[in-house]
C-alpha atoms as a PDB file:
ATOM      1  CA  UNK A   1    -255.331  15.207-107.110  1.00  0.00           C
ATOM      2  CA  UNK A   2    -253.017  12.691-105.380  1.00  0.00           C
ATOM      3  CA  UNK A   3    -253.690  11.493-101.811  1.00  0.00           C
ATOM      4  CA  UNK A   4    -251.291  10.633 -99.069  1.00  0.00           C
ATOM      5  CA  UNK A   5    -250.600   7.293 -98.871  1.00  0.00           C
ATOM      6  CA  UNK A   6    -251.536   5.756 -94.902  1.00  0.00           C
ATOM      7  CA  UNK A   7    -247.555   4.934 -94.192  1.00  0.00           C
ATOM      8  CA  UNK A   8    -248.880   3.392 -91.258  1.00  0.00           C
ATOM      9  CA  UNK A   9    -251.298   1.197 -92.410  1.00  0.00           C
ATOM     10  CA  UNK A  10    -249.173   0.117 -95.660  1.00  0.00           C
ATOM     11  CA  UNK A  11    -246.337  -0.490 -93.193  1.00  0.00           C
ATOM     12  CA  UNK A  12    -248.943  -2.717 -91.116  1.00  0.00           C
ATOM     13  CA  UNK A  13    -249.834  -4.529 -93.866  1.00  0.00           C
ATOM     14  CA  UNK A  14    -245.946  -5.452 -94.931  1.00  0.00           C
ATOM     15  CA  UNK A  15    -245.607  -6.465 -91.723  1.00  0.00           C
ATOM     16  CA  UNK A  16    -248.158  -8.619 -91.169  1.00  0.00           C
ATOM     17  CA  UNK A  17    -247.456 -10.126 -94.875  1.00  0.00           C
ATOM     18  CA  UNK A  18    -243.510 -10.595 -93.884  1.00  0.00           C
ATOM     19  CA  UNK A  19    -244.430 -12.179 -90.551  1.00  0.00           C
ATOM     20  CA  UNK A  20    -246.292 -15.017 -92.345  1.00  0.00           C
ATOM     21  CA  UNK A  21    -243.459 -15.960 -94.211  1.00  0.00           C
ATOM     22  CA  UNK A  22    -241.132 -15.546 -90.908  1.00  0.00           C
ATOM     23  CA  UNK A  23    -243.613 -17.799 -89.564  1.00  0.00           C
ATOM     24  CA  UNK A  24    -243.636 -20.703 -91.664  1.00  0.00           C
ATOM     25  CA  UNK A  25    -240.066 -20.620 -91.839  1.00  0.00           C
ATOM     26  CA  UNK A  26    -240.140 -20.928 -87.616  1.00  0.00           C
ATOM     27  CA  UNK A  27    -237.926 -17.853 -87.659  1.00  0.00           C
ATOM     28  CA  UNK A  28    -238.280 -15.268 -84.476  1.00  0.00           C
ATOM     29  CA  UNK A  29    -237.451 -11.794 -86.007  1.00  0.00           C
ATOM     30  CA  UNK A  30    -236.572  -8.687 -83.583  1.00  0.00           C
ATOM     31  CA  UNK A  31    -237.050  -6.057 -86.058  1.00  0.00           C
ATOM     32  CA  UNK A  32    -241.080  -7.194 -86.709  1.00  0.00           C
ATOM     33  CA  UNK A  33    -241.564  -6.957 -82.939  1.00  0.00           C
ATOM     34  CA  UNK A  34    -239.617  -3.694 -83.008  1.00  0.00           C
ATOM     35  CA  UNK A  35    -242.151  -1.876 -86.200  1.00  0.00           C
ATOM     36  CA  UNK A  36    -244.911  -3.543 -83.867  1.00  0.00           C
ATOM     37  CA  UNK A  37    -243.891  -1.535 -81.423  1.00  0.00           C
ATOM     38  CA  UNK A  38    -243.627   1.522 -83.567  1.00  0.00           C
ATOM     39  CA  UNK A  39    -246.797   0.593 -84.925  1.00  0.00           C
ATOM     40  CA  UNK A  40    -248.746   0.866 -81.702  1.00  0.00           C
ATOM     41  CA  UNK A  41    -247.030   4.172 -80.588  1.00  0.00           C
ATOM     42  CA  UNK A  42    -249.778   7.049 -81.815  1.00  0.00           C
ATOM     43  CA  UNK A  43    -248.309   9.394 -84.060  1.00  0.00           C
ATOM     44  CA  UNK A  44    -247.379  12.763 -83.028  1.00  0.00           C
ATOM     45  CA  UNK A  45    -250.386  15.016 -82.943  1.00  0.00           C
ATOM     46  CA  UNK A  46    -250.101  18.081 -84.956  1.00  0.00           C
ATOM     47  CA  UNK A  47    -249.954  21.446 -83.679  1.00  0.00           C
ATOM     48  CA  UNK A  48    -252.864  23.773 -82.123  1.00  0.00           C
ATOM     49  CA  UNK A  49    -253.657  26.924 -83.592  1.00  0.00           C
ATOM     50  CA  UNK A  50    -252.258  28.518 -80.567  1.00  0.00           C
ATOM     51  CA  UNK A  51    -248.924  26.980 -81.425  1.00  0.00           C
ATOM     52  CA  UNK A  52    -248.563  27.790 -84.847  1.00  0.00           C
ATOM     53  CA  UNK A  53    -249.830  31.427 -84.376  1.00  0.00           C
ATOM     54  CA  UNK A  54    -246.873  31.647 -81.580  1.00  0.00           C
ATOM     55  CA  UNK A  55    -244.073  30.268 -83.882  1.00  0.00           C
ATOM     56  CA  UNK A  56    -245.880  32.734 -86.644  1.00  0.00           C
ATOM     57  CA  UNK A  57    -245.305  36.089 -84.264  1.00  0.00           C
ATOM     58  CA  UNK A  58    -241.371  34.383 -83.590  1.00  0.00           C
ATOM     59  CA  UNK A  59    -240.723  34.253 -86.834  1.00  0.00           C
ATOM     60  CA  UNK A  60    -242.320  37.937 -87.346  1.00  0.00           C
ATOM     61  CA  UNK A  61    -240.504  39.488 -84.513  1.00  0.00           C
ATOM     62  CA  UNK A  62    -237.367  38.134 -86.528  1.00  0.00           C
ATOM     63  CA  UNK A  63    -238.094  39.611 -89.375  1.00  0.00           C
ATOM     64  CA  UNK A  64    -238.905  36.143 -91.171  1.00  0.00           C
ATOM     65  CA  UNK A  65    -240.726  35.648 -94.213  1.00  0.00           C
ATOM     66  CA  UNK A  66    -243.050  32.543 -95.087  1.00  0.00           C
ATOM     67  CA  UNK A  67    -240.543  30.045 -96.482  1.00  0.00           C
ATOM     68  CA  UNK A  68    -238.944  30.629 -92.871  1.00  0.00           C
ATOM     69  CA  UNK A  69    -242.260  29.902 -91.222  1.00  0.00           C
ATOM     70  CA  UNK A  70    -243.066  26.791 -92.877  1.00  0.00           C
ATOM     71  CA  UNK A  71    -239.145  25.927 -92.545  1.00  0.00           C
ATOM     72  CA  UNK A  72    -239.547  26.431 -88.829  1.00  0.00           C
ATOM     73  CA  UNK A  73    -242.820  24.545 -88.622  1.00  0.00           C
ATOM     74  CA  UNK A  74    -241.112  21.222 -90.657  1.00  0.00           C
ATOM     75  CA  UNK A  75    -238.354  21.681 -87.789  1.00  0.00           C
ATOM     76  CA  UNK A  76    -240.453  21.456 -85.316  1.00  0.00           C
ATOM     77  CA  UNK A  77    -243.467  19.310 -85.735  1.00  0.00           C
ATOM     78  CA  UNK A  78    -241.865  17.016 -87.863  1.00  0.00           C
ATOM     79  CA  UNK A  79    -241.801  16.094 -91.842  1.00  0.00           C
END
């Protein structure tokens, strides 16, 4: 079984690698402060049960099947 790979952390890491060689070179780069930025900014949370039991009974009421449900939930909490 495969694991998700920490995009945050491996993003962190070529960061922190790129703004060595930014460094030496006595270059100021606005995209590394920018993914700093992004980098500090907690990820979304992820839905409570409560939420995904009341997109479950929308997607009931419209006569939706799973693939719609997990469709919906992609939509809205992201991925």
């Amino acid at each position: 079984m495969t694991t998700t790979p920490d995009f945050r952390a491996l993003c962190a890491e070529l960061l922190a690698a790129f703004e060595i060689q930014l460094e030496e070179m006595s270059i100021d780069n606005r995209l590394c402060k920018r993914a700093r930025t992004a980098l500090a900014t907690p990820p979304p949370k992820p839905p409570t049960v409560m939420e995904i039991l009341d997109l479950s009974g929308e997607i009931e009421e419209a006569g939706l099947g799973q693939i719609d449900l997990v469709r919906a939930a992609l939509k809205r909490w992201g991925a």
